[in-house]
C-alpha atoms as a PDB file:
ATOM      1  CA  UNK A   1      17.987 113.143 168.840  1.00  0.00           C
ATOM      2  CA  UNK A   2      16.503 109.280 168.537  1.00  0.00           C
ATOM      3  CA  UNK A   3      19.061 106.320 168.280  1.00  0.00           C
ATOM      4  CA  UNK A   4      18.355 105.966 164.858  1.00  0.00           C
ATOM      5  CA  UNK A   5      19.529 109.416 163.915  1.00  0.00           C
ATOM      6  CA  UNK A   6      22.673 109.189 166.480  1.00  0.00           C
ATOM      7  CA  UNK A   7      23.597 105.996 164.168  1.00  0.00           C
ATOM      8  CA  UNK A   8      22.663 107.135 160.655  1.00  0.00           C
ATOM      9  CA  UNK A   9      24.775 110.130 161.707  1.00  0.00           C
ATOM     10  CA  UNK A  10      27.744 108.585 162.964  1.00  0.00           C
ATOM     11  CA  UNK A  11      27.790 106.113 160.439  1.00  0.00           C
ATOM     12  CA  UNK A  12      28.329 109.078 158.582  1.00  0.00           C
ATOM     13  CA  UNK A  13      30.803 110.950 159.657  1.00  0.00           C
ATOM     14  CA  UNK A  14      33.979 108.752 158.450  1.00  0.00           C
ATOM     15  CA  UNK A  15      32.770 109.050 154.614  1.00  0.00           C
ATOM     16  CA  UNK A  16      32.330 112.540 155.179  1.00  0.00           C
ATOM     17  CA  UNK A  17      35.990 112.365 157.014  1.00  0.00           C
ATOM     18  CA  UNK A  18      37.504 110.167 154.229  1.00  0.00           C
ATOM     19  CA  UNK A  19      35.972 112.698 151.110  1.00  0.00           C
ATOM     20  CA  UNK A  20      37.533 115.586 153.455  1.00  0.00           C
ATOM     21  CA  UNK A  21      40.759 114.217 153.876  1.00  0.00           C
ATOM     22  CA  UNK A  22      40.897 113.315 150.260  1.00  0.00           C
ATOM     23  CA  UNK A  23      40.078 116.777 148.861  1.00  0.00           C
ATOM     24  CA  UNK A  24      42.537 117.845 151.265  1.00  0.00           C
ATOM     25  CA  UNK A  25      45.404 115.985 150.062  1.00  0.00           C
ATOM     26  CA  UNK A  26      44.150 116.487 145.804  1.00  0.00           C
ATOM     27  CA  UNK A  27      44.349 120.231 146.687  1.00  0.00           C
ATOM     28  CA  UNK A  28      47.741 119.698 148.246  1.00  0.00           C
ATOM     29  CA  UNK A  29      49.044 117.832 145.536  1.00  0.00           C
ATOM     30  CA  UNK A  30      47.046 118.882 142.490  1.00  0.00           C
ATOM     31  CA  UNK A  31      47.023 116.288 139.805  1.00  0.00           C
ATOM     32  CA  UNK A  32      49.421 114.245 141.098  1.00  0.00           C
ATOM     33  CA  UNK A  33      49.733 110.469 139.544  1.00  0.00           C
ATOM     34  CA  UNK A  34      52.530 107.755 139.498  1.00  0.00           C
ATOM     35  CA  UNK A  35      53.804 107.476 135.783  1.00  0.00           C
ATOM     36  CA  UNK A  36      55.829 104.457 136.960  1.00  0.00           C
ATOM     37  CA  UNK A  37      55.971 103.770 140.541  1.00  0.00           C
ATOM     38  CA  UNK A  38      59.405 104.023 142.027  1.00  0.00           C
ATOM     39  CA  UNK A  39      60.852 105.757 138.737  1.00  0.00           C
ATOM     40  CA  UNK A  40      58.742 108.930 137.512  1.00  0.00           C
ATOM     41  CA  UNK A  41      55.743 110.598 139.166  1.00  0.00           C
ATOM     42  CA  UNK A  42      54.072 113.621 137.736  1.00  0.00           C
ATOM     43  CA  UNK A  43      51.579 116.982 139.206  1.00  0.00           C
ATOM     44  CA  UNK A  44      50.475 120.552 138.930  1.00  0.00           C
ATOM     45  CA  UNK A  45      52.127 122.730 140.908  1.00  0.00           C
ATOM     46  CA  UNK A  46      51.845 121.221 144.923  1.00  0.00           C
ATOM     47  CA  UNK A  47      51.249 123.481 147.762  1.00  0.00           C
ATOM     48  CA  UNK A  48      54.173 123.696 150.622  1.00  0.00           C
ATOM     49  CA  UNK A  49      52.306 120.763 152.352  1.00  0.00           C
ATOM     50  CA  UNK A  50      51.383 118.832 149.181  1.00  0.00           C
ATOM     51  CA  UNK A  51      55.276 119.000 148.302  1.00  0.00           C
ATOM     52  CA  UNK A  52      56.534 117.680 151.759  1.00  0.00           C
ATOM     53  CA  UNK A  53      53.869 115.116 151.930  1.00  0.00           C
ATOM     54  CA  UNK A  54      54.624 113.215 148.233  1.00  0.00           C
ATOM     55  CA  UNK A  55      58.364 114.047 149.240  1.00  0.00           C
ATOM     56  CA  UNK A  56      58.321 111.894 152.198  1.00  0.00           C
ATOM     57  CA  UNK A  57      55.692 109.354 150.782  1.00  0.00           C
ATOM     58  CA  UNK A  58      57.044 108.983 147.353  1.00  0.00           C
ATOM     59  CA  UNK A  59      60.922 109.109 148.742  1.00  0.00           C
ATOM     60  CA  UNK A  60      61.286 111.642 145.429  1.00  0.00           C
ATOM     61  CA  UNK A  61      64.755 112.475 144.733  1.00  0.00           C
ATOM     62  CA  UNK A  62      64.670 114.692 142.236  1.00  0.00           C
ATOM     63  CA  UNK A  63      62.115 117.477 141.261  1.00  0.00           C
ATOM     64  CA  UNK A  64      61.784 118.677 137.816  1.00  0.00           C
ATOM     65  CA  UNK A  65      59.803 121.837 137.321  1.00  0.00           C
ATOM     66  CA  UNK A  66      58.590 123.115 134.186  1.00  0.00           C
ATOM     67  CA  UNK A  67      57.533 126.138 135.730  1.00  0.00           C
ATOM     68  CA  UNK A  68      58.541 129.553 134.162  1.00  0.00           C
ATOM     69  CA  UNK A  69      57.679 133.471 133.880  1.00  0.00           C
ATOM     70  CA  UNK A  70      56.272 135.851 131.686  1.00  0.00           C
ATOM     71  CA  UNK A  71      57.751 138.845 132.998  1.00  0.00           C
ATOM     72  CA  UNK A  72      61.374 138.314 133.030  1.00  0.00           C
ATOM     73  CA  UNK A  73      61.937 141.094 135.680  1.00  0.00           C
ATOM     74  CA  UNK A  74      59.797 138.630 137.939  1.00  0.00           C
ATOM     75  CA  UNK A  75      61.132 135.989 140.384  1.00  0.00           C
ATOM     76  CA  UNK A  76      60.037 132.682 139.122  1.00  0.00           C
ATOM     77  CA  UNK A  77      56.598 131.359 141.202  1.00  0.00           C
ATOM     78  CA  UNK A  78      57.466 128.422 142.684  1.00  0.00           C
ATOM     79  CA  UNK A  79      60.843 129.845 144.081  1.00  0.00           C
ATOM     80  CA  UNK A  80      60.254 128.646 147.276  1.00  0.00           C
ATOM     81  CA  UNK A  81      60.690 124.962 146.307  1.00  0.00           C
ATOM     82  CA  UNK A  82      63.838 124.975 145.793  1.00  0.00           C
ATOM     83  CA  UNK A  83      64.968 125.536 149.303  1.00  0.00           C
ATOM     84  CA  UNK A  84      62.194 123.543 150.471  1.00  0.00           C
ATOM     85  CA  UNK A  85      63.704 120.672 148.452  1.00  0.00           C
ATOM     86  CA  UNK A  86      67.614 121.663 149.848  1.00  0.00           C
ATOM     87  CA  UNK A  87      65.942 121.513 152.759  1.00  0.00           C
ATOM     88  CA  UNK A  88      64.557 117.628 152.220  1.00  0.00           C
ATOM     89  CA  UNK A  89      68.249 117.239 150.462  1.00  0.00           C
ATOM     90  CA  UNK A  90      65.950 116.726 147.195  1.00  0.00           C
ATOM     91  CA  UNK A  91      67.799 117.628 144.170  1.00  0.00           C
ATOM     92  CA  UNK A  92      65.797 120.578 142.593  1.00  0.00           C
ATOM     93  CA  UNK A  93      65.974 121.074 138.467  1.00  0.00           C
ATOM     94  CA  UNK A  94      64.717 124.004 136.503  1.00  0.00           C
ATOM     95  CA  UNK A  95      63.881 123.196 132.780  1.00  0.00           C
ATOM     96  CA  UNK A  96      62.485 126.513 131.085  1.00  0.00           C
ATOM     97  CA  UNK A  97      59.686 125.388 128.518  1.00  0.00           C
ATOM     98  CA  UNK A  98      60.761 126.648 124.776  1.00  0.00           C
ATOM     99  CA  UNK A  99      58.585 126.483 121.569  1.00  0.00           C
ATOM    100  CA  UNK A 100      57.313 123.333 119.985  1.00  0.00           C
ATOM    101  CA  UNK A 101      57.822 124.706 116.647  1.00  0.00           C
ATOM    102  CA  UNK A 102      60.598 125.653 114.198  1.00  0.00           C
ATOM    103  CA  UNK A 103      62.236 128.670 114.742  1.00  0.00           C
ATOM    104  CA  UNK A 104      63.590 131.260 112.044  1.00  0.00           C
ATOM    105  CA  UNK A 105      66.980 129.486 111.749  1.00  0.00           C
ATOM    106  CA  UNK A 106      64.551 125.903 111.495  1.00  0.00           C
ATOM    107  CA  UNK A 107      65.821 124.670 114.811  1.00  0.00           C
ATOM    108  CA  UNK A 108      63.125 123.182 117.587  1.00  0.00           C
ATOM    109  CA  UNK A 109      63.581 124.899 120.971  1.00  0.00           C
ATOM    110  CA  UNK A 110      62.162 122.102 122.555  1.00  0.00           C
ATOM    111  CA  UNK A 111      64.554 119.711 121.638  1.00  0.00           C
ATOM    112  CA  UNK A 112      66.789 120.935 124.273  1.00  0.00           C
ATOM    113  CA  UNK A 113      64.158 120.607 126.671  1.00  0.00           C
ATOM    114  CA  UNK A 114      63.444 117.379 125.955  1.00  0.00           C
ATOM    115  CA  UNK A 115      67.008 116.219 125.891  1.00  0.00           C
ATOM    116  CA  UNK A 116      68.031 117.410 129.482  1.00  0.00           C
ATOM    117  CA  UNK A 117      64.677 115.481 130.561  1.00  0.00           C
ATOM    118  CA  UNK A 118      65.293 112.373 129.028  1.00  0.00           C
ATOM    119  CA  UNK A 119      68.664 112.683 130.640  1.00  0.00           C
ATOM    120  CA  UNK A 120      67.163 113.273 134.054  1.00  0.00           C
ATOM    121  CA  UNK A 121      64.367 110.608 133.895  1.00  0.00           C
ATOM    122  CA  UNK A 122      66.242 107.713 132.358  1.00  0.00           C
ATOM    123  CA  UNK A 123      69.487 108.064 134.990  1.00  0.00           C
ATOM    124  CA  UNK A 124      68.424 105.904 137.654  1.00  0.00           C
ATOM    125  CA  UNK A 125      70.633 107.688 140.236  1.00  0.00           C
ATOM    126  CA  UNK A 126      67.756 110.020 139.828  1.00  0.00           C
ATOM    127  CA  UNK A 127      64.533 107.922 140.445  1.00  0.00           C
ATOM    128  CA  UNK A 128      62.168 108.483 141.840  1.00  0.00           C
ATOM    129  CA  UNK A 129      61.530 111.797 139.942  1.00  0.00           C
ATOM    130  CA  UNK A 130      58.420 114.107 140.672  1.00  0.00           C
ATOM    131  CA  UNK A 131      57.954 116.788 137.471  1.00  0.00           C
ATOM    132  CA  UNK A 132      55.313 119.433 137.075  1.00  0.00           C
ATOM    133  CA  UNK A 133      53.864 123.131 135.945  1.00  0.00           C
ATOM    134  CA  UNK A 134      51.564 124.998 137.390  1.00  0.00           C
ATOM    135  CA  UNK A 135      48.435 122.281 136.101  1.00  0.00           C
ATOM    136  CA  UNK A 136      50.182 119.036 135.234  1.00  0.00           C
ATOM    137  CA  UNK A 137      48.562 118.884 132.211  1.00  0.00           C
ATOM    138  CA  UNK A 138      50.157 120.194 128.922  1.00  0.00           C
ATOM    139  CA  UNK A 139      54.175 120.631 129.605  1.00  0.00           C
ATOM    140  CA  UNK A 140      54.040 118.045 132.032  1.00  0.00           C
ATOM    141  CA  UNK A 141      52.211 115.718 129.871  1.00  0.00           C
ATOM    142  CA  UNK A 142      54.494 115.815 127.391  1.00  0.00           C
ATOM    143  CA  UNK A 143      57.268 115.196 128.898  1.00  0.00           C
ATOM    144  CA  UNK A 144      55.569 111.861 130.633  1.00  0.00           C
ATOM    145  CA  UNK A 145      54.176 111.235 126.715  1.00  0.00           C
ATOM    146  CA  UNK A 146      58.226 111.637 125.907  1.00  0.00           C
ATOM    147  CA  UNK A 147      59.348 109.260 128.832  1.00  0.00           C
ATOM    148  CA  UNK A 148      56.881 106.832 128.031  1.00  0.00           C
ATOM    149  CA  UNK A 149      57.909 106.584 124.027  1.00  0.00           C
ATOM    150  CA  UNK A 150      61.792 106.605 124.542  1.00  0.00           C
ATOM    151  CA  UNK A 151      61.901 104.846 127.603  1.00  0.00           C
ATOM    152  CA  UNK A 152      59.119 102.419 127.448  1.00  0.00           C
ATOM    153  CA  UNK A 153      58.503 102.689 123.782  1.00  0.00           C
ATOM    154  CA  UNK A 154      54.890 103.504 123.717  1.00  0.00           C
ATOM    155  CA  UNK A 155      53.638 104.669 120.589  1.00  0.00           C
ATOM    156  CA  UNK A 156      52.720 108.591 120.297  1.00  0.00           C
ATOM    157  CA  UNK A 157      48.589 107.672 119.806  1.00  0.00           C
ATOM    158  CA  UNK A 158      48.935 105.690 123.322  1.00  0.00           C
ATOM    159  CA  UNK A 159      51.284 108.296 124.587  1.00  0.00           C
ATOM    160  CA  UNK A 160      48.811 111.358 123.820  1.00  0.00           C
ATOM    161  CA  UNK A 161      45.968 109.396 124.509  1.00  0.00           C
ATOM    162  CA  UNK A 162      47.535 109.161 128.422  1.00  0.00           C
ATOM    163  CA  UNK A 163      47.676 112.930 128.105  1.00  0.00           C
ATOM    164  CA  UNK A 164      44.047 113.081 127.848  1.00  0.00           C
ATOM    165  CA  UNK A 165      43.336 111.071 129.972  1.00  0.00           C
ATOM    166  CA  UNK A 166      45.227 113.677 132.444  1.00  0.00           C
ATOM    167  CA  UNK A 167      43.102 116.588 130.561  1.00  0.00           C
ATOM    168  CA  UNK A 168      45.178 117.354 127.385  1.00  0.00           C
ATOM    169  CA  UNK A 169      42.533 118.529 124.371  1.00  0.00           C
ATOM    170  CA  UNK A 170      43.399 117.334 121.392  1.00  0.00           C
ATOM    171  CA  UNK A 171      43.454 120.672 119.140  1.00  0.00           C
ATOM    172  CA  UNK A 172      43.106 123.173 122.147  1.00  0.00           C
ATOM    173  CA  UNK A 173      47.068 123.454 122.195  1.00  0.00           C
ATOM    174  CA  UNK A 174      48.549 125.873 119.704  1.00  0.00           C
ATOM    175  CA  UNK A 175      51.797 125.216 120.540  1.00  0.00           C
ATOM    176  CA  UNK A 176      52.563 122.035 118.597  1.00  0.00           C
ATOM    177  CA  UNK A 177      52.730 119.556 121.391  1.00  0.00           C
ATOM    178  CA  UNK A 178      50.877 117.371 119.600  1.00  0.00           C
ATOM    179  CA  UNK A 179      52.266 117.640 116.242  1.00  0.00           C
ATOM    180  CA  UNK A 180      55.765 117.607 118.154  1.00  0.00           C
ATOM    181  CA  UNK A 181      54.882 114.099 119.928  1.00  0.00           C
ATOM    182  CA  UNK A 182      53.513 112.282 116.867  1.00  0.00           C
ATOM    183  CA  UNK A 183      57.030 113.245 114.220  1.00  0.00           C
ATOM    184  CA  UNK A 184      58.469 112.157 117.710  1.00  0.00           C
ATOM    185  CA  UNK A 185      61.099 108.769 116.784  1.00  0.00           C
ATOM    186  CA  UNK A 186      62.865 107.331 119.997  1.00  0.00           C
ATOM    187  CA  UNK A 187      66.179 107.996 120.244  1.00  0.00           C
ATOM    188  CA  UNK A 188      68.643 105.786 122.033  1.00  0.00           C
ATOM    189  CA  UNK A 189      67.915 102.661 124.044  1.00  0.00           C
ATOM    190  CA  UNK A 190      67.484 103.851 127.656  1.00  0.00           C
ATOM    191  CA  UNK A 191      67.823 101.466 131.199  1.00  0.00           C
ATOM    192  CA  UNK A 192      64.887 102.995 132.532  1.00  0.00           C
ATOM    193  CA  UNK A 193      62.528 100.257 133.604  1.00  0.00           C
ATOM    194  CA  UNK A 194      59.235  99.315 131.555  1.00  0.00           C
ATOM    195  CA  UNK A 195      55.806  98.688 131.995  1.00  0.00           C
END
């Protein structure tokens, strides 16, 4: 091997190293992204390392997952990180997903859901908060789209237009997410911080 090719090849190797390293830690973490540094931080479902790693970088102190199961019978997926965060003394939160739409009796599921994570996300004591599914896209984006409206007071077309930039489709979600985040009126004044 000349010189030249030694160099060209070595000069090489640490952007070859860097992309590497960086697909190693997106696969890890899977879609994750800082809502609002310090306060709310949102992914797909993280691998074992992934979790430990924005854990300890992050200094999360509360995990919210949106995870749930089809087949009832079925231990939930992502069982395992819940001891893994007992074991980082990370509090741990299960929120099970309900319909976007009315039900028979015209209640919206959802609205429970979106109560206990407004309460989560807007109590300090509980920052900085890491919540995901398995993709980080749909239930986790609207959640973010929820904390962003009451607690920052974006409007829904900036809100969902955050979600796609995540990879929400406009129209490819049946569930009324959408619909659900646009008839969507803040609630209550919350001390979360703004940007």
């Amino acid at each position: 091997m000349t010189r030249r090719r030694f160099l060209a090849l070595a000069a090489g190797l640490p952007v070859v190293g860097g992309s590497l390293a960086a697909w190693g830690v997106e696969y890890h973490t899977r879609n994750f992204h800082a809502v609002e540094r310090g306060v709310l931080y949102r992914s797909g479902q993280q691998t074992p390392t992934g979790l430990r790693l924005s854990l300890r970088a992050y200094q999360i102190k509360t995990v919210v997952t949106l995870r749930t199961v089809r087949d009832p019978d079925r231990p939930y997926p992502d069982e395992w990180e819940a001891e893994l965060c007992a074991a980082h003394s990370v509090r741990h939160i299960r929120i099970v997903p309900q319909p976007w739409s009315l039900d028979e009796r015209g209640e919206l599921p959802a609205e429970r859901v979106v109560r206990a994570f407004l309460d989560i996300v807007c109590d300090p004591a509980n920052h900085p908060v890491l919540v995901h599914c398995f993709a980080g896209i749909h239930r986790t984006g609207a959640m973010c789209a929820l904390f962003r409206m009451e607690c920052q007071r974006w409007s829904a077309e900036r809100a969902i237009a955050e979600m796609q930039d995540h990879g929400f489709e406009p129209g490819q979600s049946r569930d009324g997410i959408e619909q659900y985040l646009r008839d969507y009126r803040a609630q209550t004044p919350h001390s979360a911080p703004s940007s």
